[in-house]
C-alpha atoms as a PDB file:
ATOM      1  CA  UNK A   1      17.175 -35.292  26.582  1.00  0.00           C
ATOM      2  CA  UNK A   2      14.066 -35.712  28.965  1.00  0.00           C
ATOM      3  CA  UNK A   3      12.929 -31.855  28.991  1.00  0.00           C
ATOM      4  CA  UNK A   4      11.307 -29.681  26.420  1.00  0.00           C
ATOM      5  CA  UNK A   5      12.507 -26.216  26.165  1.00  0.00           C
ATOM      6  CA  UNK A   6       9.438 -24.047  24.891  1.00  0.00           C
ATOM      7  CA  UNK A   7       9.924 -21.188  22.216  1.00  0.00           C
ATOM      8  CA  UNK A   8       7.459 -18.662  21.998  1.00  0.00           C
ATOM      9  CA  UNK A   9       6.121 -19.958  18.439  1.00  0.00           C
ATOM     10  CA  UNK A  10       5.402 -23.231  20.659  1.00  0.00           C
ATOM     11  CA  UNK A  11       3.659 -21.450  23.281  1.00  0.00           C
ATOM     12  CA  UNK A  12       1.535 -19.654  20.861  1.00  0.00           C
ATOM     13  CA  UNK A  13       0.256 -22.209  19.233  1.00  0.00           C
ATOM     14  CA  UNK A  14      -0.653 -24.247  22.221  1.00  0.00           C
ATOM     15  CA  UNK A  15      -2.506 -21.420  24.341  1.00  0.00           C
ATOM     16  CA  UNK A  16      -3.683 -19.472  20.970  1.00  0.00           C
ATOM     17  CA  UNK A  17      -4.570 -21.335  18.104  1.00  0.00           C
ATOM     18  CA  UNK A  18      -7.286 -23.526  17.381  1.00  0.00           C
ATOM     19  CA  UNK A  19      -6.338 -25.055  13.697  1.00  0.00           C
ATOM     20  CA  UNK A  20      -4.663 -27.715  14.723  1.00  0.00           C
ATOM     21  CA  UNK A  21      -1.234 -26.482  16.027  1.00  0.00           C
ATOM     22  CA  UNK A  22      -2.602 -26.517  19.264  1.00  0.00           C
ATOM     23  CA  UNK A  23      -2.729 -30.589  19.171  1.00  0.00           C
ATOM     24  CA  UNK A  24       0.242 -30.954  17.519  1.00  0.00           C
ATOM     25  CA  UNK A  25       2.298 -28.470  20.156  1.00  0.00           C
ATOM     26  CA  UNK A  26       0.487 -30.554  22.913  1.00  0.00           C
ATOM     27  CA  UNK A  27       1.499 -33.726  21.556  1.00  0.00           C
ATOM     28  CA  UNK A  28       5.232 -32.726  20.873  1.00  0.00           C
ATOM     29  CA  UNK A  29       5.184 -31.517  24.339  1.00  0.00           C
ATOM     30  CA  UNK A  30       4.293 -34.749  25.845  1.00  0.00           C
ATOM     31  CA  UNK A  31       7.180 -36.705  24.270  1.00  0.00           C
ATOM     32  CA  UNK A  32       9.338 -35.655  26.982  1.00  0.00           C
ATOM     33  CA  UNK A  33       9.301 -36.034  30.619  1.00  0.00           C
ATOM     34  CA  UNK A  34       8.733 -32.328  31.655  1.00  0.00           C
ATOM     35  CA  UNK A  35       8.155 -29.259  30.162  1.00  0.00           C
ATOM     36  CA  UNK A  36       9.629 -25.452  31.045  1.00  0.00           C
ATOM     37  CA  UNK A  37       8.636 -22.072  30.062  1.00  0.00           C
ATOM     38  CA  UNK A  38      11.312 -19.564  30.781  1.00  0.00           C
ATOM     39  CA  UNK A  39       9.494 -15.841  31.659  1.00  0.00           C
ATOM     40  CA  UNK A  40      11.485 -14.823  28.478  1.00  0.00           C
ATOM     41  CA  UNK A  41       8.881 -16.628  26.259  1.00  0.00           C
ATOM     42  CA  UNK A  42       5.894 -15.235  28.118  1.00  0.00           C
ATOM     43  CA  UNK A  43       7.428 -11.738  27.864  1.00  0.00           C
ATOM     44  CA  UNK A  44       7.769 -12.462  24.074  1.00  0.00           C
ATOM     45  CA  UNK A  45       4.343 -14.065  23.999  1.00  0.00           C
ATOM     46  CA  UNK A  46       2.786 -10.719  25.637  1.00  0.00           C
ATOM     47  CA  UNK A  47       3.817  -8.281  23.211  1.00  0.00           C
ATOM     48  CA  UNK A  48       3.823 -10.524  20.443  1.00  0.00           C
ATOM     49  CA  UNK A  49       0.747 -12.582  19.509  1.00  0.00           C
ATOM     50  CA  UNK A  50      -1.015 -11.878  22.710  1.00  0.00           C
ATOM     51  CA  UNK A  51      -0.790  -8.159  21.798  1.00  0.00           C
ATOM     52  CA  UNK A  52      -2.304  -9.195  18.422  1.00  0.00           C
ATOM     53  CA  UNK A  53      -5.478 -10.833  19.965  1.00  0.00           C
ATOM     54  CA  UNK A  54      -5.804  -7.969  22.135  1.00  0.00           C
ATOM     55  CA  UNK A  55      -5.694  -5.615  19.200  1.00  0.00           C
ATOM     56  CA  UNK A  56      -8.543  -7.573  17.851  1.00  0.00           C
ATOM     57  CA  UNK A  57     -10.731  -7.408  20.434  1.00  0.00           C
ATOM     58  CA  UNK A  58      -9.994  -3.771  21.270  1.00  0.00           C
ATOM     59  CA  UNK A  59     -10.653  -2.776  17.539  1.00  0.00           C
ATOM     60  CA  UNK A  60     -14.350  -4.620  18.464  1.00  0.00           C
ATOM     61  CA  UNK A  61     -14.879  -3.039  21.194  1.00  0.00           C
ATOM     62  CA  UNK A  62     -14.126   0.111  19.867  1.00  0.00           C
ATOM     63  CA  UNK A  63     -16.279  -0.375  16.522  1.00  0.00           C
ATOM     64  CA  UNK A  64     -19.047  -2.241  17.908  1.00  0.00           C
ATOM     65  CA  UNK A  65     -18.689  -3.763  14.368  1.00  0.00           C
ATOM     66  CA  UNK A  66     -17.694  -7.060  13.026  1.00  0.00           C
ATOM     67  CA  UNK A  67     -17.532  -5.475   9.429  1.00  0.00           C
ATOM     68  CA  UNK A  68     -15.934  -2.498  10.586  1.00  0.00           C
ATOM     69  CA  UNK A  69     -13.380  -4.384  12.152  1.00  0.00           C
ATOM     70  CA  UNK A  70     -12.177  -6.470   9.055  1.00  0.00           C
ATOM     71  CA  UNK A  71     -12.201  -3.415   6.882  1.00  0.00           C
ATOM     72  CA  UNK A  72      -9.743  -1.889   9.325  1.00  0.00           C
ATOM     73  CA  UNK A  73      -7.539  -5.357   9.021  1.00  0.00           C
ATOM     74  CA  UNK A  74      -8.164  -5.288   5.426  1.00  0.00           C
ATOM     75  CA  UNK A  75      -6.548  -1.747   5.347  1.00  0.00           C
ATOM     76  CA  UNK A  76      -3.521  -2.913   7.785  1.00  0.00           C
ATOM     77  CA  UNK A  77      -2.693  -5.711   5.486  1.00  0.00           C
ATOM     78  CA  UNK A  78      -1.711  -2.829   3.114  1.00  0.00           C
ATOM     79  CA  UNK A  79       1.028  -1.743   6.182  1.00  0.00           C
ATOM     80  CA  UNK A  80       3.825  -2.986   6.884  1.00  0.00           C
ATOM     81  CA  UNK A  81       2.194  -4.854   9.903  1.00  0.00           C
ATOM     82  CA  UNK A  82       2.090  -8.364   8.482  1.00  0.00           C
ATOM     83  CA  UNK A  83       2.419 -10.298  11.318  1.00  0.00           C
ATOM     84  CA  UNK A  84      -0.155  -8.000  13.384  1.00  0.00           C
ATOM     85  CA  UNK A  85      -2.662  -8.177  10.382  1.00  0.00           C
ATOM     86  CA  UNK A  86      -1.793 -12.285  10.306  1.00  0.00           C
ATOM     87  CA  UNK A  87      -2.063 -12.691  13.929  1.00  0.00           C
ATOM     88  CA  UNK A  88      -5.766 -10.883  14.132  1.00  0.00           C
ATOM     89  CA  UNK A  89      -7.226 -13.209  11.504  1.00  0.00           C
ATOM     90  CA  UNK A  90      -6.219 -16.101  13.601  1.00  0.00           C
ATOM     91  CA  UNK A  91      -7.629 -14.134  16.871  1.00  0.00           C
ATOM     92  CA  UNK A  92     -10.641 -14.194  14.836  1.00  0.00           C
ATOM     93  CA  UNK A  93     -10.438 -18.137  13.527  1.00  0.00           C
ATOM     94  CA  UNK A  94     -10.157 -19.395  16.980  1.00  0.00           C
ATOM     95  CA  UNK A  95     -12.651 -17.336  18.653  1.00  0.00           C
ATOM     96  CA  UNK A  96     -15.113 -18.698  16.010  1.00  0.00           C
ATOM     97  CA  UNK A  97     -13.710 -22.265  16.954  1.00  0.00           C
ATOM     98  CA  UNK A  98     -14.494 -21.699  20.109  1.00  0.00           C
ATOM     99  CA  UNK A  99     -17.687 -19.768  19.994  1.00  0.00           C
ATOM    100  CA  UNK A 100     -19.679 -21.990  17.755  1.00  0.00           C
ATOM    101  CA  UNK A 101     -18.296 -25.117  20.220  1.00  0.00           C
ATOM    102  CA  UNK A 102     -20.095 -23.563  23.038  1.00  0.00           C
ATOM    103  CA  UNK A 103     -23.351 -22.192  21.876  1.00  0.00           C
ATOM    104  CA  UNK A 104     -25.253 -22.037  18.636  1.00  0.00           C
ATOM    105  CA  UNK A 105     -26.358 -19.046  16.403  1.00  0.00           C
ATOM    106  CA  UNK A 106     -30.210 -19.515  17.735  1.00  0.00           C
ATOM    107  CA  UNK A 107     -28.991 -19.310  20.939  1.00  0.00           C
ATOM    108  CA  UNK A 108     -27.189 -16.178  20.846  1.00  0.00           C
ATOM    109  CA  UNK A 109     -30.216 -14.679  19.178  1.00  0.00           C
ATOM    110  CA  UNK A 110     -32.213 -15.925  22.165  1.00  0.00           C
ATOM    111  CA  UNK A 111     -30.331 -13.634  24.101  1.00  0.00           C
ATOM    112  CA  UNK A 112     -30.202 -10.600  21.991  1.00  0.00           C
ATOM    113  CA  UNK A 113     -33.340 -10.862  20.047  1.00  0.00           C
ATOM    114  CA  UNK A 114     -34.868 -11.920  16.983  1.00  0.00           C
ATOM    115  CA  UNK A 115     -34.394  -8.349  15.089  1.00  0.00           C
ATOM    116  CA  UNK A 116     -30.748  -8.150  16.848  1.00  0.00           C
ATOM    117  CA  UNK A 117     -28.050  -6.437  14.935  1.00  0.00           C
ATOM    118  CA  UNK A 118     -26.245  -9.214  13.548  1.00  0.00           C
ATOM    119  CA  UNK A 119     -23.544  -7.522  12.770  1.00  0.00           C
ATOM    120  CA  UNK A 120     -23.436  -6.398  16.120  1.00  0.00           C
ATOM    121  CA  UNK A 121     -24.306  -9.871  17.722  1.00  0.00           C
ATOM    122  CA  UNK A 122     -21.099 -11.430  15.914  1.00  0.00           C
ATOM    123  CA  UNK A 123     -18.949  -8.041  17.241  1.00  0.00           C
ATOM    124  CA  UNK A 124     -20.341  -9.107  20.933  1.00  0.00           C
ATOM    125  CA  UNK A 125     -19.768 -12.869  20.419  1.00  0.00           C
ATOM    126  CA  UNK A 126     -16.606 -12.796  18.875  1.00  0.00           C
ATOM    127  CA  UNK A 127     -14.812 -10.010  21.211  1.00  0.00           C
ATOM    128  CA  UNK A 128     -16.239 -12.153  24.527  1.00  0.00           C
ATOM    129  CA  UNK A 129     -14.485 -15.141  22.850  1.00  0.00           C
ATOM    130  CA  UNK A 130     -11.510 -13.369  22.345  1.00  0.00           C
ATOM    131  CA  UNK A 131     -11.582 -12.180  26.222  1.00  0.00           C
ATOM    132  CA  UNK A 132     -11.988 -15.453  27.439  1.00  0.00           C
ATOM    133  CA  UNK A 133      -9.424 -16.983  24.827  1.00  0.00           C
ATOM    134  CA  UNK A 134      -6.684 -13.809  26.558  1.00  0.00           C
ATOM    135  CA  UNK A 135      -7.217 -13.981  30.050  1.00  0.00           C
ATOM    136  CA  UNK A 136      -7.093 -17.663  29.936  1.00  0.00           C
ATOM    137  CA  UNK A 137      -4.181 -17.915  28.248  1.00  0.00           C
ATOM    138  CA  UNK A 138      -1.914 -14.998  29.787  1.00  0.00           C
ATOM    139  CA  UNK A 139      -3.057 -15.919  33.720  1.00  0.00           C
ATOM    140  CA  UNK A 140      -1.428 -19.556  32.980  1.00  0.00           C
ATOM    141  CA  UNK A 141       1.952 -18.365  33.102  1.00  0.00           C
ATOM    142  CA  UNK A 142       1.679 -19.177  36.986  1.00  0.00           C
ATOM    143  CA  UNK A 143       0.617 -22.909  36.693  1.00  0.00           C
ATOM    144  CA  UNK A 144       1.427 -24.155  33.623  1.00  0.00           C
ATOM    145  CA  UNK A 145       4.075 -26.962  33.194  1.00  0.00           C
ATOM    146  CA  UNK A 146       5.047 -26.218  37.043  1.00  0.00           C
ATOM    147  CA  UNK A 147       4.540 -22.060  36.122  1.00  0.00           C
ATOM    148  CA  UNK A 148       7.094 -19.643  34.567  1.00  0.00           C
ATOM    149  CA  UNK A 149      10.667 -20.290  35.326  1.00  0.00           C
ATOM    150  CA  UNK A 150      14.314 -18.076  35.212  1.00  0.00           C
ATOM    151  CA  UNK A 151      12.395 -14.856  36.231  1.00  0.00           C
ATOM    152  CA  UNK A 152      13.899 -11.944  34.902  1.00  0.00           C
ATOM    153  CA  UNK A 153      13.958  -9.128  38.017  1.00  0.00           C
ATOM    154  CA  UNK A 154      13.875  -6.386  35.436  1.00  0.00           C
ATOM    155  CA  UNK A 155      10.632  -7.307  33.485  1.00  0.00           C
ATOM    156  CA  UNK A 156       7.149  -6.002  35.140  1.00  0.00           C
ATOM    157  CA  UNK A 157       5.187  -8.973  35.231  1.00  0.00           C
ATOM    158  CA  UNK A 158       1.360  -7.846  35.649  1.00  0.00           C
ATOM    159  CA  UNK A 159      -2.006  -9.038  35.032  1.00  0.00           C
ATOM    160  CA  UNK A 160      -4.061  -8.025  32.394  1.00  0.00           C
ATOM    161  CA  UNK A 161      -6.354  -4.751  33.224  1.00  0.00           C
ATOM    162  CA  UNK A 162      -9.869  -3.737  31.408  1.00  0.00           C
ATOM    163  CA  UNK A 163     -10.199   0.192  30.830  1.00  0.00           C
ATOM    164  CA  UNK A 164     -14.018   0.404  30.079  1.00  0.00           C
ATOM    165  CA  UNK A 165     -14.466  -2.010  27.410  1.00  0.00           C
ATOM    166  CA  UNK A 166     -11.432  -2.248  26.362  1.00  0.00           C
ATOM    167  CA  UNK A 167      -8.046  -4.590  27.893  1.00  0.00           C
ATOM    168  CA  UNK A 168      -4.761  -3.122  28.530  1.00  0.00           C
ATOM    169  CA  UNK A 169      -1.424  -4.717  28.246  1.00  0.00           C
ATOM    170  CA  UNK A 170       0.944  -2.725  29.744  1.00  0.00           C
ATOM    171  CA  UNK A 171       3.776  -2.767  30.855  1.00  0.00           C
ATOM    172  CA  UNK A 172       4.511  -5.224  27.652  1.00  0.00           C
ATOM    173  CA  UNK A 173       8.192  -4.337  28.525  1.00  0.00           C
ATOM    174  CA  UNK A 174      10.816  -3.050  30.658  1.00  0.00           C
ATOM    175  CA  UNK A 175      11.151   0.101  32.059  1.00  0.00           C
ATOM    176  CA  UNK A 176      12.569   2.482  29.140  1.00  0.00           C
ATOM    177  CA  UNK A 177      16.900   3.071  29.532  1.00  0.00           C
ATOM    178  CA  UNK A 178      16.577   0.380  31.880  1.00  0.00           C
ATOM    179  CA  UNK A 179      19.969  -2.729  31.626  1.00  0.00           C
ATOM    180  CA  UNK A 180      19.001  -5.551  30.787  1.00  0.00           C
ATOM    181  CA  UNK A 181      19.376  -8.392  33.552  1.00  0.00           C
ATOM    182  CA  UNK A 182      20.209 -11.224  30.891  1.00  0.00           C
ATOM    183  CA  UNK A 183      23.679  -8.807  29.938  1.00  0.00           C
ATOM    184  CA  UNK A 184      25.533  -9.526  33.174  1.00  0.00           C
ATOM    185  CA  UNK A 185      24.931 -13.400  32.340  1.00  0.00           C
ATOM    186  CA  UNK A 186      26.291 -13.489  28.776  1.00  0.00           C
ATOM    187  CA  UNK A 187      29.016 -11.168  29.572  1.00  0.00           C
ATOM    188  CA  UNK A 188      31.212 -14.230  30.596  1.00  0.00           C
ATOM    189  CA  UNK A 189      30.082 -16.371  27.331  1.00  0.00           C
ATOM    190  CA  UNK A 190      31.451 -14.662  24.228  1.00  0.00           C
ATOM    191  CA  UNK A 191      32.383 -17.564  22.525  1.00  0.00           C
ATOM    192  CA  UNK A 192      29.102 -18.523  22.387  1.00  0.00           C
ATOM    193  CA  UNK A 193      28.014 -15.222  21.488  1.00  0.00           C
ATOM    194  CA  UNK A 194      30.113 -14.814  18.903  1.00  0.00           C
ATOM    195  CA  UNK A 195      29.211 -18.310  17.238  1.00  0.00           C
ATOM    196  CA  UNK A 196      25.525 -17.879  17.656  1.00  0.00           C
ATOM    197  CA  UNK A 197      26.078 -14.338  15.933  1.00  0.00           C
ATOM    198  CA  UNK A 198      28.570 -15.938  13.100  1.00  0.00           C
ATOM    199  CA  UNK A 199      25.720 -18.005  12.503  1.00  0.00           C
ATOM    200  CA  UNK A 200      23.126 -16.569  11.612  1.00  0.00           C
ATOM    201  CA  UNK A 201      21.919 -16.280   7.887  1.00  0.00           C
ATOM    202  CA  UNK A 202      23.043 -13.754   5.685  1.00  0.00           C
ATOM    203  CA  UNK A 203      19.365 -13.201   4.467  1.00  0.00           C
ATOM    204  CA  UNK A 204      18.894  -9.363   4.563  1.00  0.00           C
ATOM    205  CA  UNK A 205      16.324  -9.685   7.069  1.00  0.00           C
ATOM    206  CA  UNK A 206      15.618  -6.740   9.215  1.00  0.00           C
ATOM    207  CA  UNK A 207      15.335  -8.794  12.233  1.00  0.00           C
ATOM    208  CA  UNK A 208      18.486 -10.616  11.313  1.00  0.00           C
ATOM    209  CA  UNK A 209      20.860  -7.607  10.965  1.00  0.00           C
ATOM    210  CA  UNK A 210      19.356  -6.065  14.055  1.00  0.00           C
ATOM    211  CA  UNK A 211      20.075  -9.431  16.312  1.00  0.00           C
ATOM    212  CA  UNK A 212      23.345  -9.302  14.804  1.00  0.00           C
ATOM    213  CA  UNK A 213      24.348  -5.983  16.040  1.00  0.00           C
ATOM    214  CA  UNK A 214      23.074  -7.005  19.292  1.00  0.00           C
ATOM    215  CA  UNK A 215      25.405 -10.083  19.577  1.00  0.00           C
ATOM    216  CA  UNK A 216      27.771  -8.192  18.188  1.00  0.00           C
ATOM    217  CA  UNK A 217      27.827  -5.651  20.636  1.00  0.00           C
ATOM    218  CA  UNK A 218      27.502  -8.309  23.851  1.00  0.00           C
ATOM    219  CA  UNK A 219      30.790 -10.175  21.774  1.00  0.00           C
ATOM    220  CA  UNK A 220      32.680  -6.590  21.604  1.00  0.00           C
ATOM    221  CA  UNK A 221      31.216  -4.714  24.333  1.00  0.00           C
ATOM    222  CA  UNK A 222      30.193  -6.652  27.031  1.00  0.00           C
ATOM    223  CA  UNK A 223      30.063  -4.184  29.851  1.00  0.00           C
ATOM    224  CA  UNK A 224      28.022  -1.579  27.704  1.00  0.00           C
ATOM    225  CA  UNK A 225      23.967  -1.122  28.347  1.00  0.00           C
ATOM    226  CA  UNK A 226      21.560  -3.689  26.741  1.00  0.00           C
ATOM    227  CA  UNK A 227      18.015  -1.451  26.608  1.00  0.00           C
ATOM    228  CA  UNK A 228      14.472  -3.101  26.501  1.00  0.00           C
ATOM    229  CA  UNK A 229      15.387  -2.464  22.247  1.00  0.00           C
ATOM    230  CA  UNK A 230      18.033  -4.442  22.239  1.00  0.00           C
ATOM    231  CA  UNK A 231      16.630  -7.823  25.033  1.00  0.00           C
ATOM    232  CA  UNK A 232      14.215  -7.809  21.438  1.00  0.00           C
ATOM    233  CA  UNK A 233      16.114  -8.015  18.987  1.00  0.00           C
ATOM    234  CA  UNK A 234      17.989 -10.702  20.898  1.00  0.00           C
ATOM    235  CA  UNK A 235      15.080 -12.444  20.547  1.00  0.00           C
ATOM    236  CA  UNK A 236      15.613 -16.227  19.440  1.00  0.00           C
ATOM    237  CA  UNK A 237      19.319 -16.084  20.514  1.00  0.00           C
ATOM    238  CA  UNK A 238      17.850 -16.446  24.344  1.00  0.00           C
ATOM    239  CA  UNK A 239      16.167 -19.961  23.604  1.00  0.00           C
ATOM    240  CA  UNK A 240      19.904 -21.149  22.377  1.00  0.00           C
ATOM    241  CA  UNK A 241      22.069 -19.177  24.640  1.00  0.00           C
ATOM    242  CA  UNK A 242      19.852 -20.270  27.771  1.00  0.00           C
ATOM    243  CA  UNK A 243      18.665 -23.883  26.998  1.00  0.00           C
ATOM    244  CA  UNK A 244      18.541 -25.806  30.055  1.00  0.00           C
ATOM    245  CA  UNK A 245      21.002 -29.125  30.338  1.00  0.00           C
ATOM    246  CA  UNK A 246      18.652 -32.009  29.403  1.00  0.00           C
ATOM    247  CA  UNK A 247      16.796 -30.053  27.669  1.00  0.00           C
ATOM    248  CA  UNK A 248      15.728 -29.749  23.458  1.00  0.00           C
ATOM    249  CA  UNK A 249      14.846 -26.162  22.279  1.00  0.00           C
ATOM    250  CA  UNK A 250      11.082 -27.102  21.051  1.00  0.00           C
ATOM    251  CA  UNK A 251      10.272 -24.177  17.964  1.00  0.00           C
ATOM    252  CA  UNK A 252       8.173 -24.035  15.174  1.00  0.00           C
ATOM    253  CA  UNK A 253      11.250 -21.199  14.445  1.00  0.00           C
ATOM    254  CA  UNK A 254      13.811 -23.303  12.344  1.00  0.00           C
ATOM    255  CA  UNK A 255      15.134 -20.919  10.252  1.00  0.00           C
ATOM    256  CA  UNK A 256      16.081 -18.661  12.791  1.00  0.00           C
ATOM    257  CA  UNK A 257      17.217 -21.351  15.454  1.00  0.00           C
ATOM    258  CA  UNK A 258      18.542 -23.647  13.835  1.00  0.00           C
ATOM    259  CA  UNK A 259      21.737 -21.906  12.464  1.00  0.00           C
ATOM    260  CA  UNK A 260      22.374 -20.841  16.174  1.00  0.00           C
ATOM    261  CA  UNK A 261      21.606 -24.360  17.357  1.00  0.00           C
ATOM    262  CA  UNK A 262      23.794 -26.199  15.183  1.00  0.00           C
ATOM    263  CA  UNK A 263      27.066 -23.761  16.064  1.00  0.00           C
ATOM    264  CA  UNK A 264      26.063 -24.145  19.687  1.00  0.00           C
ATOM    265  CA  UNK A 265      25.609 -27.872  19.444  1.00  0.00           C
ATOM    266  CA  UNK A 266      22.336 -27.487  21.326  1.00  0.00           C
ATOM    267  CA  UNK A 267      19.717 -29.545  20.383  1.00  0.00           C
ATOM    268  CA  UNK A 268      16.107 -28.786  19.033  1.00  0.00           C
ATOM    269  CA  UNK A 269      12.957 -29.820  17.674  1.00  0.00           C
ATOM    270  CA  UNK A 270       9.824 -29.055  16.049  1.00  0.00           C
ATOM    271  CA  UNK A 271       5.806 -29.923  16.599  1.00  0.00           C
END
């Protein structure tokens, strides 16, 4: 196998993080001779993690408050919003990462003062971290590893837009009651749906039984509508169902890919 096939976990960690999963996702990636990024993962990376960061810098532009703006995590970690509450804290670790790299506390108080707000400065410094740390990261789906591949003609792609201080995101997804293009491509493959479904774990996971009614309902009823709802819940069955030839599925996602992976005989990897 002389391609990598990147998951969205992969992605993440290479354009997001900044605790070492970064290296080891850029390292992985250079075992192999190329590299693709199927517009699938970016749409998953968009109103996933990305969403996450964006929340995070919203929330300080909104507050104008570094302390304001972990109280209001601190109070989300009470939610059920794990992953959103998880995602923020590492918005927050790699825009210190990066922030401290490029210029030093003195120097930030050289620009807002000696008597600055500190609280205020760290709101200011962290949130134009976090900006740079977005845009970056969501304008290199068009150049990186050759630029996004297998576009899907019923996803919105569009740039990032600021509404005062604050970024937007949207569209993160299709149009609402809108088909799904990927359903007229698996409609011919319902073996493979149906082992990919049979697969899965029976672990009571929410996520789980939902992708399981979806594959369920591509196995039974292939000619029925697949909604934006339903292309998420598919989720991880996309990276096995649409794995390039010569290519290795490269996750961070084992639990939930592997199962499918090993009915489907298609190979993967991890960082």
């Amino acid at each position: 196998m002389t391609d990598a096939f990147i998951e969205t976990t992969v992605l993440t960690n290479l354009l997001l993080k900044k605790d070492g999963s970064e290296r080891s996702a850029k390292a992985a990636i250079g075992k192999y001779t190329n590299a693709v990024v199927h517009q699938f993962a970016w749409k998953e990376f968009k109103r996933g993690p990305l969403k996450n960061f964006v929340w995070a810098f919203n929330k300080l532009a909104d507050t104008k408050s570094f302390l304001d703006t972990l109280l209001a995590l601190q109070r989300m970690s009470m939610t059920p919003q794990r992953y959103l509450t998880a995602t923020a804290i590492q918005a927050f670790h790699t825009a210190f990462k990066g922030m401290f790299s490029a210029a030093s506390l003195d120097a930030l108080k050289s620009q807002y003062g000696e008597k600055a707000d500190v609280d205020k400065l760290h709101a200011d410094a962290i949130r134009l971290e976090l900006k740079r740390t977005i845009v970056t990261s969501w304008s290199k789906r068009r150049t990186l590893f050759g630029g996004q591949q297998e576009p899907l003609p019923c996803y919105p792609d569009k740039d990032l837009t600021e509404n005062g201080a604050r970024l937007e995101l949207d569209p993160r997804d299709c149009k609402r009651g809108s088909d799904c293009c990927l359903r007229s491509r698996l409609s011919n493959r319902r073996k493979d749906i149906a082992a990919a479904k049979d697969a899965l774990p029976d672990d009571k996971r929410k996520e789980t039984r939902e992708r399981y009614r979806v594959l369920r309902q591509l196995e039974k009823h292939p000619n029925s509508l697949m909604l934006p709802k339903d292309c998420r819940r598919f989720g991880d069955a996309y990276f096995v169902l649409f794995c390039p030839d010569d290519a290795v599925v490269l996750t961070t996602n084992v639990r939930d890919i592997q199962p499918m992976a090993d009915a489907l005989r298609v190979p993967f990897s991890t960082p």
